[in-house]
Protein backbone atom coordinates (compact mmCIF):
# COMPACT_ATOMS: atom_id res chain seq x y z
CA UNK A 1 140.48 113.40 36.83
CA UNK A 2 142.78 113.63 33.86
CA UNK A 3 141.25 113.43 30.40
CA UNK A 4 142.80 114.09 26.77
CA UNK A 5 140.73 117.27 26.79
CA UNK A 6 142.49 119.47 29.91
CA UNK A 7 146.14 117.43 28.75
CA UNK A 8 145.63 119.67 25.53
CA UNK A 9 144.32 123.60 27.41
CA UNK A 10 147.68 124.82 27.83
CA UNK A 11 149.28 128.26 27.42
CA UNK A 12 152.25 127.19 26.98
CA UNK A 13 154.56 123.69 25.73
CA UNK A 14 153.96 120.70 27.68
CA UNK A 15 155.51 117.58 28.50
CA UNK A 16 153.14 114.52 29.33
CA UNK A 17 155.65 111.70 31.08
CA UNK A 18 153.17 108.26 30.62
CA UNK A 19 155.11 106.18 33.23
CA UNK A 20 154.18 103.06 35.71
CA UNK A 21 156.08 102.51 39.38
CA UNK A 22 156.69 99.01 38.39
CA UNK A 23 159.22 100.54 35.12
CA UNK A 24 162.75 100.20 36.02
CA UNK A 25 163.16 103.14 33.22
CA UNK A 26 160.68 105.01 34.50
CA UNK A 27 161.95 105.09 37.82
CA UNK A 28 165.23 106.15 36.72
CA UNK A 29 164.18 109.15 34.55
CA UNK A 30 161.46 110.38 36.75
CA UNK A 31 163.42 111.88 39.53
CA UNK A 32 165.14 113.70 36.63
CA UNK A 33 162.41 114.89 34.56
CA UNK A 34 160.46 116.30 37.61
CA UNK A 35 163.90 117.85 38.84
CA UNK A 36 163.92 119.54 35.27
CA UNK A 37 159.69 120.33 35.43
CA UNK A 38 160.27 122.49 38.86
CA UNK A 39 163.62 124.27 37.15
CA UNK A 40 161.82 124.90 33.68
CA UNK A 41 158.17 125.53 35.52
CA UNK A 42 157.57 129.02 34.39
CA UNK A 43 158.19 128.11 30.65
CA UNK A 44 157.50 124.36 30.19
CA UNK A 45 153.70 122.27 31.68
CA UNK A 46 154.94 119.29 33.39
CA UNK A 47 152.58 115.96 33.26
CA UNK A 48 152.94 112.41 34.72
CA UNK A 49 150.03 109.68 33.96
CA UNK A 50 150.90 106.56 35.45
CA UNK A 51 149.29 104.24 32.88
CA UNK A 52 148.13 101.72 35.16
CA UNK A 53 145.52 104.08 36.52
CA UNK A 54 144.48 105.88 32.91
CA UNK A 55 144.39 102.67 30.62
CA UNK A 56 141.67 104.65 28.45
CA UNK A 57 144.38 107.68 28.29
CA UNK A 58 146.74 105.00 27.08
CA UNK A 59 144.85 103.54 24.48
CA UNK A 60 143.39 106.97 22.95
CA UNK A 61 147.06 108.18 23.18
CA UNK A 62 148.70 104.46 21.60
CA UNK A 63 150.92 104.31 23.89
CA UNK A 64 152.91 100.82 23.57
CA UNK A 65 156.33 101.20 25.58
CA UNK A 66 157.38 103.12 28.29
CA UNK A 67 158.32 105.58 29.53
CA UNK A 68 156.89 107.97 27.24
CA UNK A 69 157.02 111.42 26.59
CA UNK A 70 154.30 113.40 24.70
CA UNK A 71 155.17 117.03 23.54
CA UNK A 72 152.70 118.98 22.83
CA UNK A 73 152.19 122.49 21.38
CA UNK A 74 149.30 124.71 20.15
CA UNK A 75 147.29 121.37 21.52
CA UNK A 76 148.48 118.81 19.37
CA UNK A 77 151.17 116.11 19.99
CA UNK A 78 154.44 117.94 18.62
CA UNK A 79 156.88 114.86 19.61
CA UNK A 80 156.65 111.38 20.97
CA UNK A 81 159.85 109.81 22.77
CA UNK A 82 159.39 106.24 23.81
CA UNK A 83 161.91 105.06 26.54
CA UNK A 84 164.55 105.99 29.09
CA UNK A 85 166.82 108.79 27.23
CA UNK A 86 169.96 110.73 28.60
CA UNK A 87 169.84 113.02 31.16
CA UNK A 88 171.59 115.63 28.97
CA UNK A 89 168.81 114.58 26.05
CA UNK A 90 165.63 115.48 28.54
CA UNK A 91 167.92 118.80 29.73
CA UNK A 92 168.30 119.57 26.28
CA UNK A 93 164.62 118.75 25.36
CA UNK A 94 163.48 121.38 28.11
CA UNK A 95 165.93 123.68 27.01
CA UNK A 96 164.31 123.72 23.65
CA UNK A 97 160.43 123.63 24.61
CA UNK A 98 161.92 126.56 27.11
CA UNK A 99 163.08 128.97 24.23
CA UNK A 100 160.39 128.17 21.81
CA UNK A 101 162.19 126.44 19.25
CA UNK A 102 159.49 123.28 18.94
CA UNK A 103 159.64 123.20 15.07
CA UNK A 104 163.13 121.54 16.07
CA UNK A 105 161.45 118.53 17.48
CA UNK A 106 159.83 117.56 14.03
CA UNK A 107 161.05 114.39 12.99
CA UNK A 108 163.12 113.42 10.01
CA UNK A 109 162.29 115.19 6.77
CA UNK A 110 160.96 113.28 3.74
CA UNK A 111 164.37 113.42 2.17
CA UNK A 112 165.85 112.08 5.16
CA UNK A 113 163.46 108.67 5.25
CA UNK A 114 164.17 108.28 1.82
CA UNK A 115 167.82 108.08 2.27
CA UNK A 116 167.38 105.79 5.58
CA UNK A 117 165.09 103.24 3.24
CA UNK A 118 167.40 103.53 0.19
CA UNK A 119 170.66 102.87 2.30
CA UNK A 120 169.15 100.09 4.15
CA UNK A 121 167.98 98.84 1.32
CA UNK A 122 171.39 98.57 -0.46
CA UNK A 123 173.17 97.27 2.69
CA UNK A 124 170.77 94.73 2.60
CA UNK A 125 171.25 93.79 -0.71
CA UNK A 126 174.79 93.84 -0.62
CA UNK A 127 174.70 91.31 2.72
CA UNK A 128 172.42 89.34 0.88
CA UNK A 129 174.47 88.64 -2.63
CA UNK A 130 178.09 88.56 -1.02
CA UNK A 131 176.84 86.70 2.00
CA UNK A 132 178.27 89.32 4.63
CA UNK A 133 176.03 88.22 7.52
CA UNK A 134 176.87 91.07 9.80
CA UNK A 135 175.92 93.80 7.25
CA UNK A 136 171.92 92.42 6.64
CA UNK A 137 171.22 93.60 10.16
CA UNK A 138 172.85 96.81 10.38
CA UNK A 139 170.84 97.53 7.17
CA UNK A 140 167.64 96.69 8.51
CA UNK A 141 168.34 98.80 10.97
CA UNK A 142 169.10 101.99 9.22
CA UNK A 143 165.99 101.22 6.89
CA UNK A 144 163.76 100.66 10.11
CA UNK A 145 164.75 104.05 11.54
CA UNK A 146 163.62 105.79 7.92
CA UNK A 147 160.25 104.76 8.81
CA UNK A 148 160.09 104.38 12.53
CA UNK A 149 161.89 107.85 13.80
CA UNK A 150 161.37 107.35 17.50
CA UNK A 151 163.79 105.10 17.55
CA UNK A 152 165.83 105.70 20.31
CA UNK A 153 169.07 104.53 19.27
CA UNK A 154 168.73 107.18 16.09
CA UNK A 155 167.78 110.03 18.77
CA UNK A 156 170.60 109.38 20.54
CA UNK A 157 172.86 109.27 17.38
CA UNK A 158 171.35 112.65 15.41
CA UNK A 159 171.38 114.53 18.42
CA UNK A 160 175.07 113.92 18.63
CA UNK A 161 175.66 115.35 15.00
CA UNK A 162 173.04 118.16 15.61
CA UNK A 163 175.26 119.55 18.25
CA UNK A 164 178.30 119.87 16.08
CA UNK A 165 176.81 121.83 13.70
């Protein structure tokens, strides 16, 4: 039986994959992540919960898409990632469990929200008093990733400029 207690009693990083066979997502990415689990198995725990058999794991964990990953380090939840990513994004999220670098996996810094809301913000104003209707949304986006980083579409684009540097 798999609680929240024996999730957390690990040595070393972990990966929780909350999934369900009926996910067209999680069907993709699962033959991938446990491909990466068995290469990375000396330096990275590997755990699937399908949620349809652990619904009290899923609420005690708030789990409201999937697939979902849970990070976790030093038994706490270091990183959530909600939905199907890239291949080279889980590689590269092994890679860096694998070496040790978890502080990496933080989210966005408070400067960095700030500058999401206050951009948004003035793209939304500006759509707003010159009546450019395709600049209101693209604003609400950018100010809904300052507050909601597990956005997907805003992984996908940092970790695009975080390789270049």
């Amino acid at each position: 039986m798999i609680t929240s207690d024996n999730l957390f009693q690990t040595d070393k990083p972990a990966i929780i994959d909350f999934w369900a066979p009926w996910c067209v997502p999680c069907r993709t990415s699962k033959p991938l992540l446990e491909k990466l689990a068995e290469e990375f198995s000396d330096q990275v725990n590997f755990q699937t919960i399908n949620v349809d058999e652990y619904k009290e794991l899923v609420k005690e964990f708030r789990i409201l898409g999937i697939p979902t990953l849970l990070v976790i380090n030093n038994g706490r939840v270091a990183k959530r990632i909600t939905g199907a990513q890239t291949p080279s994004y889980y590689r590269s999220l092994f890679e860096t469990l694998a070496s040790g670098e978890i502080d990496t996996l933080a989210g966005p810094s408070v400067l960095d929200r700030v500058l999401r809301l206050g951009v948004g913000t003035a793209l939304a104003i500006i759509a707003l008093q010159y009546s450019v209707n395709w600049l209101l949304p693209v604003g609400l986006i950018v100010m809904f990733t300052g507050i909601y980083d597990r956005c997907p579409i805003w992984q996908a684009i940092t970790s695009r400029f975080q390789k270049k540097q």
